[in-house]
C-alpha atoms as a PDB file:
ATOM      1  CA  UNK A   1       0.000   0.000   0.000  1.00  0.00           C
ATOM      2  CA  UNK A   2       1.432   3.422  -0.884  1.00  0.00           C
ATOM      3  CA  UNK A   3       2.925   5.416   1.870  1.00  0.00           C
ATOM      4  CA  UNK A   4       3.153   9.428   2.036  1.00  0.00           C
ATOM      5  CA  UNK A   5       4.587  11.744   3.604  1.00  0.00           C
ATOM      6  CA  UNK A   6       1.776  14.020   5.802  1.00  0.00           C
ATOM      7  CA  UNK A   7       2.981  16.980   5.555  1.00  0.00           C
ATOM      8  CA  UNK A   8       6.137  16.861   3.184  1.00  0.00           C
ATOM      9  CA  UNK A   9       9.576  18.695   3.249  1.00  0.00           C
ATOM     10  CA  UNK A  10       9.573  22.661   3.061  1.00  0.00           C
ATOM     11  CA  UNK A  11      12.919  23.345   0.411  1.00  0.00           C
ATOM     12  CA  UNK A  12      13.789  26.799   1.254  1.00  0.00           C
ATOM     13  CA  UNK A  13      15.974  27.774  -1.483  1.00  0.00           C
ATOM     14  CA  UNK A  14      13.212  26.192  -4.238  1.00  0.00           C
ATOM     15  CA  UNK A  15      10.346  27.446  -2.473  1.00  0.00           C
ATOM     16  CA  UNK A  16       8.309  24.067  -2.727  1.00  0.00           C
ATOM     17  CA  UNK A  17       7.170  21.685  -0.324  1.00  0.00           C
ATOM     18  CA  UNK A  18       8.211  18.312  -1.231  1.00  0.00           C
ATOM     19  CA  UNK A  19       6.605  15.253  -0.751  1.00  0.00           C
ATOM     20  CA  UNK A  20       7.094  11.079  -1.618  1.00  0.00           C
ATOM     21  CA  UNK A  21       4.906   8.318  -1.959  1.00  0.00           C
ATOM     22  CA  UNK A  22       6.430   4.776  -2.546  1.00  0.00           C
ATOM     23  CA  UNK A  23       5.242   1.464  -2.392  1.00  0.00           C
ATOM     24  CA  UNK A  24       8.098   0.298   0.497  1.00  0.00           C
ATOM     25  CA  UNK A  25       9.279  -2.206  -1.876  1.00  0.00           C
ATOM     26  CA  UNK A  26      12.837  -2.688  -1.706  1.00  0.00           C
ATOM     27  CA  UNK A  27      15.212  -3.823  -4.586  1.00  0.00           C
ATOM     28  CA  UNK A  28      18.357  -5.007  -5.916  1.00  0.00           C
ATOM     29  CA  UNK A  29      19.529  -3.774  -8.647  1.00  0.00           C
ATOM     30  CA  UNK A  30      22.701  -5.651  -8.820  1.00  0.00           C
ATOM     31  CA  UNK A  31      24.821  -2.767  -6.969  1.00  0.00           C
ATOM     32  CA  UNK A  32      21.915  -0.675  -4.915  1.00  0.00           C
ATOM     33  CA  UNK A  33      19.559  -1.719  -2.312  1.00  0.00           C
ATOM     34  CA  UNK A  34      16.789   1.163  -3.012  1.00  0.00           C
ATOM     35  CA  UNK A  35      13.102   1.983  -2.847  1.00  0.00           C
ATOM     36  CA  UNK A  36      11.113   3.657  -5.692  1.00  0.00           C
ATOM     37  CA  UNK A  37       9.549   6.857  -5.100  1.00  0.00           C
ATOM     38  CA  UNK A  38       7.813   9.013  -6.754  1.00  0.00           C
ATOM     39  CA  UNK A  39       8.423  12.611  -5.681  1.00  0.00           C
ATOM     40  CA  UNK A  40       6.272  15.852  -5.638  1.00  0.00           C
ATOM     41  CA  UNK A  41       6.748  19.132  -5.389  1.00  0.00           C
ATOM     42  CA  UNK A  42       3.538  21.407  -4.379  1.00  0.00           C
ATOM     43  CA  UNK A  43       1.609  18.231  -4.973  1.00  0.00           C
ATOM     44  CA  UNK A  44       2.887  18.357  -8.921  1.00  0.00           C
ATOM     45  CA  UNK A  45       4.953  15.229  -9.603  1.00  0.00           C
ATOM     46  CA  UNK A  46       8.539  16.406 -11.149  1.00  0.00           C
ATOM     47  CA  UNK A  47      10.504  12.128 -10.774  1.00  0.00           C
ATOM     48  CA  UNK A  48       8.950   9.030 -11.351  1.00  0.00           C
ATOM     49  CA  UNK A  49      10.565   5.885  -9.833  1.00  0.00           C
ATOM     50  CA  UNK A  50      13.163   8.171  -8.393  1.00  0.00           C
ATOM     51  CA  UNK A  51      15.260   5.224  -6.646  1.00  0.00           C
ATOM     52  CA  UNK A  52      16.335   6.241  -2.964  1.00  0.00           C
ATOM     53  CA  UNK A  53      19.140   4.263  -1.492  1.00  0.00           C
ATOM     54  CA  UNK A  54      18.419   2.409   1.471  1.00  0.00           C
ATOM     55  CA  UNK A  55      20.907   3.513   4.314  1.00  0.00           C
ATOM     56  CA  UNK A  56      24.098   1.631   5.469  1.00  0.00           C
ATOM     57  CA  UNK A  57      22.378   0.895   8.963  1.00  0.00           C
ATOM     58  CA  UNK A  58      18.945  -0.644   7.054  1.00  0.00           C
ATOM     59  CA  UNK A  59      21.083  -2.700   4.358  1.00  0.00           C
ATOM     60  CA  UNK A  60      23.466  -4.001   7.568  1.00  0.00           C
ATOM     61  CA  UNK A  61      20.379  -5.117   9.520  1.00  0.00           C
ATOM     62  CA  UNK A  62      18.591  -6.647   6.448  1.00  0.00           C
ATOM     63  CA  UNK A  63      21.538  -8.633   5.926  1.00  0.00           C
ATOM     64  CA  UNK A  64      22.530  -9.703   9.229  1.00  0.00           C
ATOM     65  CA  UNK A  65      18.212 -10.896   8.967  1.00  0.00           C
ATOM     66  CA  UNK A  66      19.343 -13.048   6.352  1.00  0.00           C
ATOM     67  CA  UNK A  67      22.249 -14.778   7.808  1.00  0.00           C
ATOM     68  CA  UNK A  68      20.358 -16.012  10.447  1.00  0.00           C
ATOM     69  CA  UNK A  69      18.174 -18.331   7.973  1.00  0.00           C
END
């Protein structure tokens, strides 16, 4: 189910509020463990599928998850 940020990001030097939805999936794209997102600005989309990197800390528990199995 497609998550959203409430109340988005104010960008002061753009003068736009930003805001994501995603679908929390993650993936592998052979180098990059990311999410797609699709990001707004003012409620106007302006990237499509943008792919976020997960974090070093989220990628290190995910794998020590799979080492246990």
């Amino acid at each position: 189910m497609p998550s959203s940020t409430p109340t988005g990001n104010l960008i002061h030097e753009m003068g736009v509020v930003e805001t994501t939805q995603s679908d929390n999936i993650l993936r592998w794209d052979g180098e990059e463990l990311y999410v797609e997102q699709d990001i707004y600005h003012n409620g106007q989309l302006v990237h499509r599928k943008y792919k976020r990197r997960v974090t070093r800390n989220v990628a290190q528990a995910l794998a020590t998850l799979l080492h246990q199995h």
